[in-house]
N, C-alpha and C. Protein backbone atom coordinates (compact mmCIF):
# COMPACT_ATOMS: atom_id res chain seq x y z
N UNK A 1 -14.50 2.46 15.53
CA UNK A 1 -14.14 1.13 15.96
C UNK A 1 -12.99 1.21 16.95
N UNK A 2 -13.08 0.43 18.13
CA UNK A 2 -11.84 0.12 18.86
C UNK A 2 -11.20 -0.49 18.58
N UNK A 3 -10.03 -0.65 18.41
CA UNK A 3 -9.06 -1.62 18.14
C UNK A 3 -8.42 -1.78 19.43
N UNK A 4 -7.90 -3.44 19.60
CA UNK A 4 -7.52 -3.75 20.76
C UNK A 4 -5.68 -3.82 20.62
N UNK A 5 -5.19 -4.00 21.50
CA UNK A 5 -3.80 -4.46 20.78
C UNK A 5 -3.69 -5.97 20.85
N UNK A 6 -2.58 -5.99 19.69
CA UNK A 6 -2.13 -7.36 19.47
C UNK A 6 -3.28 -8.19 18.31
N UNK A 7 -3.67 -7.00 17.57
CA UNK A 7 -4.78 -7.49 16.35
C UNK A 7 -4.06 -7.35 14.88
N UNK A 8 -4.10 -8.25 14.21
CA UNK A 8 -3.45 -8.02 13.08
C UNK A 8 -4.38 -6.51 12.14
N UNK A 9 -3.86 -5.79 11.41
CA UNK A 9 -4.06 -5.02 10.61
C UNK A 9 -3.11 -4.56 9.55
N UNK A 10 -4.06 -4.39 8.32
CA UNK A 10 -3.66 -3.66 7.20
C UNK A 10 -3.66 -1.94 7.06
N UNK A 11 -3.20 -1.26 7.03
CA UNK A 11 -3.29 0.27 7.07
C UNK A 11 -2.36 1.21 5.78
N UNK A 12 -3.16 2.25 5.60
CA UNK A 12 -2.14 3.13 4.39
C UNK A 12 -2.19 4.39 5.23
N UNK A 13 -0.91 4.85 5.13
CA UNK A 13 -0.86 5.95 5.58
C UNK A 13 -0.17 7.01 4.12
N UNK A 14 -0.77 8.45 4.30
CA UNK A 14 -0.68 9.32 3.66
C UNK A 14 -0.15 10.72 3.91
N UNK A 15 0.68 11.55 2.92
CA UNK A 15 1.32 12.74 3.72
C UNK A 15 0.30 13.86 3.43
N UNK A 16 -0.69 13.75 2.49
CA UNK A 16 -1.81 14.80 2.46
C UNK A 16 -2.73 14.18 1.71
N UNK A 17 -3.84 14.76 1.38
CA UNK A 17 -4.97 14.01 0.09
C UNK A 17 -4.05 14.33 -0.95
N UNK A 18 -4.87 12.79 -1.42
CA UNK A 18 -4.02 12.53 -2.61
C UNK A 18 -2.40 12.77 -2.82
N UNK A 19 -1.83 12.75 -1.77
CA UNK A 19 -0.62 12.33 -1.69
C UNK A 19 0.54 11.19 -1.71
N UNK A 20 1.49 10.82 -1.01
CA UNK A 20 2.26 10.04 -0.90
C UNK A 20 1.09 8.97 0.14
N UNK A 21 1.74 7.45 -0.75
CA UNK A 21 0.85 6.16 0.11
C UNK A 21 1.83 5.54 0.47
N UNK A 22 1.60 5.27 1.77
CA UNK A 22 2.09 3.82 2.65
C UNK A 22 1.17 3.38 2.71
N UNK A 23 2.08 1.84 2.34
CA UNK A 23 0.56 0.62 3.02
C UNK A 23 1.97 -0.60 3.48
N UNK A 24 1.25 -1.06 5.06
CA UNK A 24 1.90 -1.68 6.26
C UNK A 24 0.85 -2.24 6.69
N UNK A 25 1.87 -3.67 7.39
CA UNK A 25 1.02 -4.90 8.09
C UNK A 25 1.34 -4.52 9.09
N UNK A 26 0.56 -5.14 10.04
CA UNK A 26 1.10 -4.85 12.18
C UNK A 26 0.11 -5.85 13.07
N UNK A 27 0.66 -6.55 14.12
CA UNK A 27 -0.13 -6.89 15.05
C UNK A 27 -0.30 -5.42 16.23
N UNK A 28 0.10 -4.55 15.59
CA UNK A 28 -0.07 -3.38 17.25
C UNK A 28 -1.01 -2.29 16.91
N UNK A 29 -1.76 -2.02 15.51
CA UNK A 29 -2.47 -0.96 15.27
C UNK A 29 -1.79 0.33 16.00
N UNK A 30 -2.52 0.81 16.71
CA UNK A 30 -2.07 2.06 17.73
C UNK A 30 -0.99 2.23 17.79
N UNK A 31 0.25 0.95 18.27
CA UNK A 31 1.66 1.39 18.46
C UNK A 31 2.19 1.85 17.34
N UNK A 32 2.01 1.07 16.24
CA UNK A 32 2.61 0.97 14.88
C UNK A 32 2.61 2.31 14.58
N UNK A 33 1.25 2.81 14.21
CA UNK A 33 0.89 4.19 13.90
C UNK A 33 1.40 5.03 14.48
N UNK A 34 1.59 5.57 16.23
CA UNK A 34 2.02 6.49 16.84
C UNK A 34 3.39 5.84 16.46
N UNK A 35 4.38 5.12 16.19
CA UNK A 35 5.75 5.18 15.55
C UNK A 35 5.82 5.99 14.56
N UNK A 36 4.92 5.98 14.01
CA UNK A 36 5.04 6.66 12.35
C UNK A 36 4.90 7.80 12.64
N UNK A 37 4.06 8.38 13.58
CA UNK A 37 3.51 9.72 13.74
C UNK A 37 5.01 10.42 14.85
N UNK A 38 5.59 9.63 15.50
CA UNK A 38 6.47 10.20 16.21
C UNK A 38 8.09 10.02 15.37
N UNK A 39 7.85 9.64 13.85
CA UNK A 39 9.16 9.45 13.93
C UNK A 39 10.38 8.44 14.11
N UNK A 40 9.85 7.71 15.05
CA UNK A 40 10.63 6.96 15.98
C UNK A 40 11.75 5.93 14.54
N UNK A 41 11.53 5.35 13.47
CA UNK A 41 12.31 4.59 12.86
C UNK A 41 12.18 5.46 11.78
N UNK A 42 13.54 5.66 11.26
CA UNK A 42 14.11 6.20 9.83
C UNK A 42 13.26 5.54 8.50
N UNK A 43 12.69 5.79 7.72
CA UNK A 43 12.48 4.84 6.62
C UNK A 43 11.88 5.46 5.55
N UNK A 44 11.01 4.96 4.72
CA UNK A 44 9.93 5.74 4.25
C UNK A 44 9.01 6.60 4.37
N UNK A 45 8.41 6.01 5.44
CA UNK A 45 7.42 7.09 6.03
C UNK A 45 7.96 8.63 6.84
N UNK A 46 8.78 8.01 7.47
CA UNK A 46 9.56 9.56 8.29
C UNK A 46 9.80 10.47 6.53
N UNK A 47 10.56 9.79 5.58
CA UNK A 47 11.46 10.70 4.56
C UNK A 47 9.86 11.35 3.96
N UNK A 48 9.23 10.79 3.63
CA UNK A 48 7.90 11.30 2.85
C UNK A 48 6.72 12.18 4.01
N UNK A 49 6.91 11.80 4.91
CA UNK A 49 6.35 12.58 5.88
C UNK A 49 4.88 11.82 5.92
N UNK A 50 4.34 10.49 5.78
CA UNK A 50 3.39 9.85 5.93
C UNK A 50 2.84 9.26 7.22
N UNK A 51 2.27 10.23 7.54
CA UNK A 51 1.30 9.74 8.87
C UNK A 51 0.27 9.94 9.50
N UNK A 52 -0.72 10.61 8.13
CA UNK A 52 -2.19 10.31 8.57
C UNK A 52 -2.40 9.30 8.22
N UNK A 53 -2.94 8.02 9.39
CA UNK A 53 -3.87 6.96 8.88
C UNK A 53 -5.21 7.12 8.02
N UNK A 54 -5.06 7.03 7.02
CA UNK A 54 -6.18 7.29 5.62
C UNK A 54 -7.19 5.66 5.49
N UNK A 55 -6.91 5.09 6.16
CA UNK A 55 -7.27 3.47 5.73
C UNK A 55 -7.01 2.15 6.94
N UNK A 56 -8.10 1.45 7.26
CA UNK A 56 -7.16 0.25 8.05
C UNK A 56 -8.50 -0.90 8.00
N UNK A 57 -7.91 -2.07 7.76
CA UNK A 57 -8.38 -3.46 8.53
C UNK A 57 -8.19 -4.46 9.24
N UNK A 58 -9.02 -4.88 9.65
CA UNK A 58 -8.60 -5.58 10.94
C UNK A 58 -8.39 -7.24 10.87
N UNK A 59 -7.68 -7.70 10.85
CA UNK A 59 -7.51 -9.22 10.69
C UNK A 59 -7.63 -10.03 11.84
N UNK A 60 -8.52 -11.43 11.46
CA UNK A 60 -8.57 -12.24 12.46
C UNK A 60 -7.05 -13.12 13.35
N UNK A 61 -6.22 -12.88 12.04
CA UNK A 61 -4.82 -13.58 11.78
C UNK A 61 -3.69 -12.83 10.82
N UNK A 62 -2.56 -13.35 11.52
CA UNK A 62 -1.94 -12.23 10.88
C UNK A 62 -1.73 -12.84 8.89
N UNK A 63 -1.47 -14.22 8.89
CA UNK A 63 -1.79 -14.66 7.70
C UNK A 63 -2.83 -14.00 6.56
N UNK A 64 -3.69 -13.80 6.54
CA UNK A 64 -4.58 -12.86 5.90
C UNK A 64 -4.66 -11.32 5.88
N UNK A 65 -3.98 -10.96 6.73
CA UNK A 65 -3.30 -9.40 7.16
C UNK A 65 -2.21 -9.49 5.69
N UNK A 66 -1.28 -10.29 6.02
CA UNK A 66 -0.06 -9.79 4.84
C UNK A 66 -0.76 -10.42 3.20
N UNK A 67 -1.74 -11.36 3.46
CA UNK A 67 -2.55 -11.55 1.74
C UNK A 67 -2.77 -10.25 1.69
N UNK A 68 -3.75 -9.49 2.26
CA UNK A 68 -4.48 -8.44 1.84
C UNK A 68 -3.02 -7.50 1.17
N UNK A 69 -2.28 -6.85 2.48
CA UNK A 69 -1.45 -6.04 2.29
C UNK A 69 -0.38 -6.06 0.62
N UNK A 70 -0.27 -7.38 0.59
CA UNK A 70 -0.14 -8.05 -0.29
C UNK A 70 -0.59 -7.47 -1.45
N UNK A 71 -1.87 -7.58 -1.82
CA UNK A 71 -2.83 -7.56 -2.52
C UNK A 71 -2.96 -6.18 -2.96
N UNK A 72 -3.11 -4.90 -1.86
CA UNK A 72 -3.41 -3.75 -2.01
C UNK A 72 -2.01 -3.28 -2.58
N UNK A 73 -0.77 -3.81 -2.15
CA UNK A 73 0.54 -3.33 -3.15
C UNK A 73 0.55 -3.14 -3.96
N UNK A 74 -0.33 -4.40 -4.77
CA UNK A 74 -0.50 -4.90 -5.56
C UNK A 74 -1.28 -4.03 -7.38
N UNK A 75 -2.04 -4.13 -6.33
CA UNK A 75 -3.23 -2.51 -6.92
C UNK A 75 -2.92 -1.30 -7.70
N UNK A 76 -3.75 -1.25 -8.74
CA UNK A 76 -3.08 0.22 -8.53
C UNK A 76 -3.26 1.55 -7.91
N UNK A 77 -2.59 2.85 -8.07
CA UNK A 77 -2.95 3.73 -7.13
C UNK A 77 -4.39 4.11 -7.41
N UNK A 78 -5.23 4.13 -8.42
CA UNK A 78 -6.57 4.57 -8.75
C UNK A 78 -7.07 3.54 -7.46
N UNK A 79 -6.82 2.44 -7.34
CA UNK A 79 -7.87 1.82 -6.81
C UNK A 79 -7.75 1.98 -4.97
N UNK A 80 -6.37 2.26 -4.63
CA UNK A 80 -6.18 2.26 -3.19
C UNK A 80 -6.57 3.68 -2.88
N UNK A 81 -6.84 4.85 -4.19
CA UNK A 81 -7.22 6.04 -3.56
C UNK A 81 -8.88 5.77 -3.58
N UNK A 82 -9.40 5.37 -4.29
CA UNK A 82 -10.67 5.27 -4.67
C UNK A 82 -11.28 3.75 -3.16
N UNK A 83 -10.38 3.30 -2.63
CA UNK A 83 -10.62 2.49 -1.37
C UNK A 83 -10.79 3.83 -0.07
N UNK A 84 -9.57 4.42 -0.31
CA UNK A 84 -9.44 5.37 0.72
C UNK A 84 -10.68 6.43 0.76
N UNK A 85 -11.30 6.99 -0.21
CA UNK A 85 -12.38 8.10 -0.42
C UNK A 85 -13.21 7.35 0.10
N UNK A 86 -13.85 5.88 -0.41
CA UNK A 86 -15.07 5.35 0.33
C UNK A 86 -15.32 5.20 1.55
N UNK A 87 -14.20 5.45 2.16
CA UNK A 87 -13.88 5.10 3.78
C UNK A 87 -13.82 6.60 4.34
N UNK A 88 -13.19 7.61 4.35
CA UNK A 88 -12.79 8.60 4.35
C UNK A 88 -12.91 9.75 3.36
N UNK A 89 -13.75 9.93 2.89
CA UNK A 89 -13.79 10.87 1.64
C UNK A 89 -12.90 12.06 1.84
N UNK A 90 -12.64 12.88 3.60
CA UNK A 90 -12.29 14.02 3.53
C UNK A 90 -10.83 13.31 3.83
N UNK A 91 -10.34 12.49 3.70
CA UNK A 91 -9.13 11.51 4.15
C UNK A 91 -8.27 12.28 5.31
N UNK A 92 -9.64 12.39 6.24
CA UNK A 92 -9.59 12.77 7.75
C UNK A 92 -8.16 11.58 8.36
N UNK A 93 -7.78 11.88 9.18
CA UNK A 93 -6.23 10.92 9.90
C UNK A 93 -7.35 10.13 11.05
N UNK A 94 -7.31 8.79 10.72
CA UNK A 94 -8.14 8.24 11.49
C UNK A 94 -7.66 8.04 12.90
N UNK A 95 -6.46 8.06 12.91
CA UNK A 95 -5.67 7.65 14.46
C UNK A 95 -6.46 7.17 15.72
N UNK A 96 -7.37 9.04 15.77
CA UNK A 96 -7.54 9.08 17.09
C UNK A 96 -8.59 7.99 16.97
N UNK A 97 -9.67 8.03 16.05
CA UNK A 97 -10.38 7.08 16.69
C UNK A 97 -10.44 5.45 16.73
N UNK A 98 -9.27 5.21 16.69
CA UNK A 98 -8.83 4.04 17.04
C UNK A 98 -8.90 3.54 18.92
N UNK A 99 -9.05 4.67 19.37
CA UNK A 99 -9.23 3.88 21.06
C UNK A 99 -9.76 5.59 21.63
């Protein structure tokens, strides 16, 4: 799938299978992600080292972007890994094929 910019999305990022989970809202897909992957802001993800994209959806609005994100917090980890395998079984870093 292409993603365009300026699309709301939900995404988890991971530091290996079955590793450490991030899960983040964004209107920038692509930018958001290459932040994470470069580092660029101190936080969680830099300290845990999370930045294969393992997971993402795409929202019409960003309102339903932060329900979901919301939602998947929410979850427990059985179920956001068991989201991630159906999508990704080899929880390949989806990045590139985002554009």
């Amino acid at each position: 799938m292409i993603v365009t910019m300026k699309q709301p999305a939900v995404y988890i990022l991971a530091n290996q299978r079955n590793g450490t989970l991030y899960i983040g809202v964004t209107s920038d897909l692509i930018k958001r992600i290459s932040e994470h992957k470069g580092h660029t802001k101190i936080g969680f993800t830099s300290h845990y080292t999370c930045k294969n994209l393992v997971y993402y959806e795409i929202f019409d609005d960003m309102t339903n972007a932060i329900a979901r994100e919301k939602q998947l917090k929410a979850g427990s980890r059985k179920k956001k890994i068991d989201l991630i395998k159906k999508e990704t079984p080899q929880w390949k870093d989806l990045y590139e094929g985002l554009f």
